[in-house]
Every structure is written in structure tokens, then in C-alpha cells.
Protein backbone atom coordinates (compact mmCIF):
# COMPACT_ATOMS: atom_id res chain seq x y z
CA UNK A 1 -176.89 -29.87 -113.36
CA UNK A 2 -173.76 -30.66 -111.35
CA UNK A 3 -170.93 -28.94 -113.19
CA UNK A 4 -171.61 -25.21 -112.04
CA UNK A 5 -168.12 -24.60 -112.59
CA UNK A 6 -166.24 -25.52 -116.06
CA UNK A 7 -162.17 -25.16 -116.74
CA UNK A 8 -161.26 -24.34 -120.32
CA UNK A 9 -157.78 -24.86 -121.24
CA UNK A 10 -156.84 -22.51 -124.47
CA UNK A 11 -153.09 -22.09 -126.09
CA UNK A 12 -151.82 -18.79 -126.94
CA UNK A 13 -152.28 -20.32 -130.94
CA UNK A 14 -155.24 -20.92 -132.87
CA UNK A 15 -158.12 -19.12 -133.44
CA UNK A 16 -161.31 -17.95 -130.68
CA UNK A 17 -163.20 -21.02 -132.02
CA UNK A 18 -162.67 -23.56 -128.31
CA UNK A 19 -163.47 -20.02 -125.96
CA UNK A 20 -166.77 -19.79 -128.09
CA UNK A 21 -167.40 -23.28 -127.47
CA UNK A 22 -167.12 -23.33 -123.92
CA UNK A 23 -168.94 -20.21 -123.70
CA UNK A 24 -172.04 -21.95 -125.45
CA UNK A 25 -171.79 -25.23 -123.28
CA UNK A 26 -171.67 -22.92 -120.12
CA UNK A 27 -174.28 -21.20 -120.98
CA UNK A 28 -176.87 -24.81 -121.46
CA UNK A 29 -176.86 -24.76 -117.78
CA UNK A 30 -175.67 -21.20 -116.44
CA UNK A 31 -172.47 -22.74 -115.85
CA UNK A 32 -169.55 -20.65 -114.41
CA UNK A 33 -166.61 -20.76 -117.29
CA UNK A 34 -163.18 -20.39 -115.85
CA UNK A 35 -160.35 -20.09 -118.41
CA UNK A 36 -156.85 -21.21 -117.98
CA UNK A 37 -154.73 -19.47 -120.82
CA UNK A 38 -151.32 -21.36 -121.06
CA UNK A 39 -148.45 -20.06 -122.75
CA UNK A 40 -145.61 -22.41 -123.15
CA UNK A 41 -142.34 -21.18 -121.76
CA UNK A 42 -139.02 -22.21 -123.63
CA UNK A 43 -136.82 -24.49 -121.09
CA UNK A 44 -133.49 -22.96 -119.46
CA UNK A 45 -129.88 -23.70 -121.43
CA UNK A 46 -128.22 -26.15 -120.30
CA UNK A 47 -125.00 -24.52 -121.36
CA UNK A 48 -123.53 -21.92 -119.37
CA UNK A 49 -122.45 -19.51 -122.18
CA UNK A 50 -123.39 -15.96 -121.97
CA UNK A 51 -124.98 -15.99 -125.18
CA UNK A 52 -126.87 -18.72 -125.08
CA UNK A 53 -128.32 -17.83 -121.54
CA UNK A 54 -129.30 -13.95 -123.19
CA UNK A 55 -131.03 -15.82 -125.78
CA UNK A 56 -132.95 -17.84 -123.48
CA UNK A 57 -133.92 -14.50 -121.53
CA UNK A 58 -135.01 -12.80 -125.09
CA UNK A 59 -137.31 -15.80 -125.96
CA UNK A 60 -138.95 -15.89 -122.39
CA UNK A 61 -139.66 -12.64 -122.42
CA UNK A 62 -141.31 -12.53 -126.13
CA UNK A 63 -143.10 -15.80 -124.75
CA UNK A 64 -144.87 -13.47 -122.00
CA UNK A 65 -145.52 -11.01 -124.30
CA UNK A 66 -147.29 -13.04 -126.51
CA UNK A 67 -149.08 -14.49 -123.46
CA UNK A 68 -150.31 -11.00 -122.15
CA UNK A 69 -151.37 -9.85 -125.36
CA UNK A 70 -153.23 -13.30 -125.79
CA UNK A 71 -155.20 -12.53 -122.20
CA UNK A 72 -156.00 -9.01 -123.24
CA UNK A 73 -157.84 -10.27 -126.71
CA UNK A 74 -159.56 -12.76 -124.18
CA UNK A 75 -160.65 -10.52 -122.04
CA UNK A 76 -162.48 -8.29 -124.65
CA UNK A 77 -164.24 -11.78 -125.74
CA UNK A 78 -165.45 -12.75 -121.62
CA UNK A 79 -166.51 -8.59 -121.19
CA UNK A 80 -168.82 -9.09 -124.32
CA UNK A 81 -170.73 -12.51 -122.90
CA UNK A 82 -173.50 -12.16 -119.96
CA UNK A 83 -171.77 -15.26 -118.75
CA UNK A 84 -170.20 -15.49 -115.56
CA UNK A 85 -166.15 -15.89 -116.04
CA UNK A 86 -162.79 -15.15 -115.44
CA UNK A 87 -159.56 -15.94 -116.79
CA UNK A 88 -156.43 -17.11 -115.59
CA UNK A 89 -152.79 -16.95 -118.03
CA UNK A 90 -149.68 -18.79 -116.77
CA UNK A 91 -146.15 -19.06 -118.87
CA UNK A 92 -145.31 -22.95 -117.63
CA UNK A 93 -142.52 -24.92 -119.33
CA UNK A 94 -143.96 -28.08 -120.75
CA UNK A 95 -142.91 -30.45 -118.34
CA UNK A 96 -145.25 -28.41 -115.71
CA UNK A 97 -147.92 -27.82 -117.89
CA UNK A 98 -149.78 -31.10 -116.53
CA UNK A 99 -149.84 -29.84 -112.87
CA UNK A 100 -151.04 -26.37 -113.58
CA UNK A 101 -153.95 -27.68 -114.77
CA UNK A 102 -154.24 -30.21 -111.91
CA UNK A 103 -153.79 -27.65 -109.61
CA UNK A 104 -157.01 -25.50 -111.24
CA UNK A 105 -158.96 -28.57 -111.79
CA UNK A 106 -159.00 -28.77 -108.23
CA UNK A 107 -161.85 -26.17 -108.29
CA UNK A 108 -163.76 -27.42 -111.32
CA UNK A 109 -166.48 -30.11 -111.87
CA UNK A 110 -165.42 -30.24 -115.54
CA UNK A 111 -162.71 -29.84 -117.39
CA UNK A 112 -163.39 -29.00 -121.32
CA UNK A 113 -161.44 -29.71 -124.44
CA UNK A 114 -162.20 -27.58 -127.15
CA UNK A 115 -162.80 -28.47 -131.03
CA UNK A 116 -159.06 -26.78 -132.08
CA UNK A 117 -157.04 -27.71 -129.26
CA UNK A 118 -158.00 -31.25 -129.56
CA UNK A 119 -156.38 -31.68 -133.30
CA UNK A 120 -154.15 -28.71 -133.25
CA UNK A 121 -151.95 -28.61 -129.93
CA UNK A 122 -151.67 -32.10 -129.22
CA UNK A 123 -149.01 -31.16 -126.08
CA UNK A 124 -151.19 -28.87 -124.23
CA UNK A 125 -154.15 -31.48 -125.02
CA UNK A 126 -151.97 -34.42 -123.47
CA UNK A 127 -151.11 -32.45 -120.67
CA UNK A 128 -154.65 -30.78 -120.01
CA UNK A 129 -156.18 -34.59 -120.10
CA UNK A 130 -152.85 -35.35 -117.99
CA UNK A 131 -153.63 -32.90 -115.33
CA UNK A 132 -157.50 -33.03 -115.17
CA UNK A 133 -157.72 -37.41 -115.33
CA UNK A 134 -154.56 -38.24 -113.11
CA UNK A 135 -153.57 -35.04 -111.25
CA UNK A 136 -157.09 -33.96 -109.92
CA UNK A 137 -159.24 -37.02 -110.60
CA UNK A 138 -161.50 -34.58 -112.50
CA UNK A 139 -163.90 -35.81 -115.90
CA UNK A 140 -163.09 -34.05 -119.09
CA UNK A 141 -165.73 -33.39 -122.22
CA UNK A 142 -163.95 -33.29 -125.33
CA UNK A 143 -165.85 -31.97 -128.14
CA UNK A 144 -165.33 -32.99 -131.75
CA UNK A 145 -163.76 -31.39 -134.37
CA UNK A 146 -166.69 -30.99 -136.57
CA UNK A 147 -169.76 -30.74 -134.24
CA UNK A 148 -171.09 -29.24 -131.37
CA UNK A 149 -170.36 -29.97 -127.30
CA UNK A 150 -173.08 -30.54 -125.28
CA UNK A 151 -173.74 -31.64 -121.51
CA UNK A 152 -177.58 -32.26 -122.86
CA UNK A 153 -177.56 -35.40 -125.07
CA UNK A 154 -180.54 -37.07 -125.91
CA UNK A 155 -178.71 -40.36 -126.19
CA UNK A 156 -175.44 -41.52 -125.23
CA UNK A 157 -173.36 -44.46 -125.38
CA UNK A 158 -171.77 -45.92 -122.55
CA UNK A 159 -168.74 -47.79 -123.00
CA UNK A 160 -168.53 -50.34 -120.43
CA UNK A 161 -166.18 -52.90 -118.31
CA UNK A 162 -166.67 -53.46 -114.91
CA UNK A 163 -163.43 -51.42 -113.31
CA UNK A 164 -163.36 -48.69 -111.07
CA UNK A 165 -162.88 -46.33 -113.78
CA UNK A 166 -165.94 -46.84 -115.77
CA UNK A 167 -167.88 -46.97 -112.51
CA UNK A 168 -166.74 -43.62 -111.50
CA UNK A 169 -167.39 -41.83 -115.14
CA UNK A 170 -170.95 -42.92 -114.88
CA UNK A 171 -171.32 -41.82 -111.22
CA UNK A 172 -169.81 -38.59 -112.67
CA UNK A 173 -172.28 -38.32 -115.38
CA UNK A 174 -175.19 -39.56 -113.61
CA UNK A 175 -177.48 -36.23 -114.31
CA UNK A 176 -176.82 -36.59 -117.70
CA UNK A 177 -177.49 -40.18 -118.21
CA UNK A 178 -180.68 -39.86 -115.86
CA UNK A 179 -182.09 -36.96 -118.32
CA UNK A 180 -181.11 -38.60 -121.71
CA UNK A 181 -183.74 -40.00 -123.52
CA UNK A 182 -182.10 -43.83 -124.19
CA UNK A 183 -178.84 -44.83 -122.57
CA UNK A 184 -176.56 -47.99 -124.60
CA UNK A 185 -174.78 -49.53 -122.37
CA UNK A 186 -172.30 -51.32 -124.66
CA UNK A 187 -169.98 -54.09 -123.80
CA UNK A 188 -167.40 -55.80 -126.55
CA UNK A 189 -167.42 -59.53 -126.77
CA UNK A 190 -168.05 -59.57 -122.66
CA UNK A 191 -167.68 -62.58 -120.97
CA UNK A 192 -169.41 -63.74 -118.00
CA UNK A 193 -167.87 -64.30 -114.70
CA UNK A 194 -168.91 -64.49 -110.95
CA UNK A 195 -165.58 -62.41 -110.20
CA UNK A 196 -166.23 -59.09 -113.01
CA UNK A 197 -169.03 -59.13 -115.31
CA UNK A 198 -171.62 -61.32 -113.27
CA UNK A 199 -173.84 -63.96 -114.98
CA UNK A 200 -175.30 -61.54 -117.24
CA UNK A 201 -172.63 -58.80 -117.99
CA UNK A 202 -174.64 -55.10 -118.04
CA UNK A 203 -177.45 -56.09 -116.16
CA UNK A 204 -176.20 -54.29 -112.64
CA UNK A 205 -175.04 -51.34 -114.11
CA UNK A 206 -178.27 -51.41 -116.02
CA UNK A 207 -180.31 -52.04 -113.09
CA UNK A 208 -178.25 -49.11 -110.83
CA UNK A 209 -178.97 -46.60 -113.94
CA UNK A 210 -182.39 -47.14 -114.43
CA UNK A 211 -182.70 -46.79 -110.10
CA UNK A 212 -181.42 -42.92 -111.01
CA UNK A 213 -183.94 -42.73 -113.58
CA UNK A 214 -181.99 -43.52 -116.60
CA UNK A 215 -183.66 -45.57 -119.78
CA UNK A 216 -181.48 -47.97 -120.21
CA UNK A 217 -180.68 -50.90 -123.18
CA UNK A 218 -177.66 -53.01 -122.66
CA UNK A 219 -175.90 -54.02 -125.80
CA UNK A 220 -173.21 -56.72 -126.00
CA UNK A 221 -171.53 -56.62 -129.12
CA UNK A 222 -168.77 -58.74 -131.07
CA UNK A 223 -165.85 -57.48 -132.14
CA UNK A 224 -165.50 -59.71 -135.20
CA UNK A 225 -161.88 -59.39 -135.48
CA UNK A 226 -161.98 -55.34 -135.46
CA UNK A 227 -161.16 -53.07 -132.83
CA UNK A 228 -163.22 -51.93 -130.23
CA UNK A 229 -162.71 -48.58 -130.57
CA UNK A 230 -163.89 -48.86 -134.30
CA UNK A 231 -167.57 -50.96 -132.93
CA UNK A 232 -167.82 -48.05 -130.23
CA UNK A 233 -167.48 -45.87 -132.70
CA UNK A 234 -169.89 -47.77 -135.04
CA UNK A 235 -172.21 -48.57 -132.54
CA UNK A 236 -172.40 -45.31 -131.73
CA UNK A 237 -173.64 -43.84 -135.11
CA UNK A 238 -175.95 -46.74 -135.22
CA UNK A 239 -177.76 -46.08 -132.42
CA UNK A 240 -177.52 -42.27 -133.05
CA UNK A 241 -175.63 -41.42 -129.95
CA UNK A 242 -175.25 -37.63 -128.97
CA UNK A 243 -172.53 -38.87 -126.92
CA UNK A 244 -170.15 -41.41 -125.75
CA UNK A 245 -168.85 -41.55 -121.88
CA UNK A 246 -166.38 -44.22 -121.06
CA UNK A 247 -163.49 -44.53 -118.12
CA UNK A 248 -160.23 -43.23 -119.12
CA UNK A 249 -158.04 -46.63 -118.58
CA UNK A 250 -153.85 -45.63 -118.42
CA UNK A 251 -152.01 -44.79 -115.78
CA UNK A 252 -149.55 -41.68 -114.73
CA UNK A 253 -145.94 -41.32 -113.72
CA UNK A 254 -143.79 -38.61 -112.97
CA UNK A 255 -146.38 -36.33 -114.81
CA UNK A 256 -145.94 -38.74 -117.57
CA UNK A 257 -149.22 -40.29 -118.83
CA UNK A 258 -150.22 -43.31 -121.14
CA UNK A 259 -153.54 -44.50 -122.43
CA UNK A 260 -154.74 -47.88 -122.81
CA UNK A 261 -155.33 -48.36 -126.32
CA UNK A 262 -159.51 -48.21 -126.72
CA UNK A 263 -158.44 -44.92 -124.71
CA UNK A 264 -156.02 -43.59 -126.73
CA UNK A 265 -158.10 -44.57 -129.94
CA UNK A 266 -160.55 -42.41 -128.73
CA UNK A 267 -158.90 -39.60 -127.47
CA UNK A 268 -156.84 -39.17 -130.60
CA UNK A 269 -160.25 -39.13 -132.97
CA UNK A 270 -163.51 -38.21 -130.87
CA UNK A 271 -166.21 -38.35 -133.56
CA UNK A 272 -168.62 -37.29 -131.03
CA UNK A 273 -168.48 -35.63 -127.73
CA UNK A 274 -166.52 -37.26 -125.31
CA UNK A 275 -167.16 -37.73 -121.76
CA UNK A 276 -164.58 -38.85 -119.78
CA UNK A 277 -163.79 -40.07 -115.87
CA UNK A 278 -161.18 -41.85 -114.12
């Protein structure tokens, strides 16, 4: 498997439950498990009274305290694994929260969103999905809240369009696709075209999956009138899907990010895991 080396972004809140997560999707494959620890650091006054400016200095400083206490408890929890690891804690004020995870996704094939921090810190989530999808162009796994991350899914759902952005996912998650047992390539009331989908929308994709080995069935669905992240998300449980990979469609500005809205749908609620490229 490709992703010997996976990034797990963790709060200073919350319980142990996303560090045991990634420690049992690193060790599927013998993956390495690199942990970013990010402590949020309160933002400098803008006033220029004493007081306020002491105050400022007070909460900083019980911010890194609760930051190094955090890394020593998550220490103890990498010394007691056989897994290969190490851990990295930085105090970043929100705003540069996105590009310190960029800037260690750099030297990661995956990035990993745990179980709690997906419903529980929805800042450090954006940001960590900010910094891995538009700062360093890496794919992300999200894992459900209720469930169980896994680069090893029998059968997976691939939501597709023809843009760049679904093509690269898949090329991301080719091994996985390749060693699933069925592969849905699902489309949403496609249409055919000569300039997107071609004559018959799914066949290439199907044809350059099944070429890396992949058992592929194309499904085009209608939407009926409902949206199409509720038939993904039907179509997957239909077809009993371990997991559903799609392109990340938004775009990113000033270390701001926004979703497109099948995106977004997703990201907010993954049922399943969630397998992500741009």
C-alpha cells in the first residue's frame, strides 16, 4: 500500500478515541503514524492597554501549558504501541492553523480525520481539510462517527464527474480500488456529451479502473428531485459500500476555504469512511 506515512491531526480537547483510531488504521498496512497535536493560541489585543496585553500573556501561556501537558499524555499512548510514530505539538492562532498542517502534509501520503474531531472541533477539522486539500494537494480519510476507518474496503463507492478533481482522488486511491472486491462508480442524473461525460458517461473511467485491476459496475442514478448527497449516501448503503471516495470540489483563498455543496454535505455528515482528493 502507498500511504507508508499517515498525518493525524488531534486538538488538545476530547478524549484518546481519534489517536486510537489512527493507530489501528496504521497498523492495516505497517503504516508510519505521524501526529500533529495543535493547540489553539488566543490572538494578540488589539488594544494597547497594559492590562489587557498581561492578560493576553497569562492566557498564552496557560494555552502552552495545556499543550505540553497534552503531548506528554500522548507520548505515554505512542511508547505503549509497537507502531512506528512520532509526534509533533504546535500553539498556532487559528488563522494559521490551515498552513501548519499544509506545511506537515507536505511529508504525508494521507492525512486522517478522526471519529471526535470530525463532530466535535469543527475549526481544527475545517482547517486540517483546509491545509491537507488546498495547501498540500494531499487526500484525507475521514472516518465516521460511529464506525470504524479503514484503507481495506471490500467495496467502495465512487462518486463521479468527469473534473480534474475526481480524476485525481481515484488516481490517489488506485491500490485501494484495484484490491476491493466491487467498485460503484456512481454518476447522478449524468448527461452525455462529446466535451465531459462522453457518449456513455462512466464507461472510461470504468474501462481505466478495471486496466488497474479494479471490478468495476457503473451506476447512473436519478436524483428524483433529492439531493445528491442524500442518493450517494443511499446508494451507498444499498450497495453495501465500505467506503465512499469522491473529489473534494471548492476552492481556497487567503487560507479561507469553501466547499461545493455535495462536498460540504458530505464532509459535515460522513456516514461511512471518507476518502477524499483534490
Amino acid at each position: 500500500m502507498r500511504f507508508r506515512t499517515v498525518l493525524g491531526v488531534i486538538g488538545t480537547g476530547g478524549t484518546d478515541c481519534d489517536i486510537q483510531a489512527a493507530l489501528r488504521l496504521c497498523e492495516q498496512d505497517g503504516s508510519h503514524l505521524s501526529l500533529l497535536l495543535v493547540g489553539e493560541a488566543p490572538p494578540p489585543p488589539v488594544e494597547e492597554y497594559a492590562a489587557v496585553a498581561d492578560y493576553w500573556v497569562q492566557a498564552r501561556e496557560e494555552a502552552a501549558n495545556a499543550l505540553g501537558e497534552r503531548a506528554e499524555a500522548v507520548k505515554t499512548i505512542l511508547a505503549g504501541s509497537d507502531l512506528s510514530s512520532d509526534l509533533d505539538s504546535v500553539l498556532a492562532e487559528r488563522s494559521a492553523i490551515a498552513a501548519t498542517v499544509g506545511l506537515h502534509a507536505l511529508y504525508a501520503d494521507l492525512i486522517f480525520v478522526g471519529p471526535e474531531l470530525a463532530p466535535t472541533d469543527w475549526h481544527l477539522k475545517r482547517a486540517t481539510l483546509a491545509g491537507a486539500l488546498f495547501e498540500a494537494e494531499r487526500p484525507v480519510l475521514m472516518a465516521p462517527e460511529k464506525g470504524e476507518a479503514t484503507l481495506r474496503p471490500k467495496r467502495v463507492l465512487v462518486a463521479w464527474s468527469s473534473h480534474v478533481e475526481a480524476s485525481r482522488t481515484v488516481r490517489e486511491g488506485i491500490e485501494i480500488l484495484a484490491a476491493a472486491e466491487a467498485v460503484h462508480v456512481t454518476m447522478v442524473d449524468p448527461q452525455a456529451s462529446e466535451w465531459a461525460n462522453g457518449p456513455e458517461p462512466g464507461a472510461e473511467i470504468a474501462t481505466y479502473l478495471a486496466r488497474h485491476g479494479a471490478r468495476v459496475t457503473v451506476d447512473r442514478l436519478p436524483s428524483g428531485g433529492k439531493p445528491v448527497a442524500e442518493v450517494l449516501r443511499q446508494h451507498a448503503t444499498d450497495c453495501g459500500a465500505e467506503m465512499i471516495m469522491m473529489g473534494a470540489y471548492g476552492h481556497s483563498r487567503l487560507r479561507e476555504w469553501a466547499f461545493g455543496g455535495v462536498t460540504r454535505s458530505m464532509v459535515e455528515n460522513p456516514t461511512l469512511p471518507l476518502f477524499l482528493g483534490r
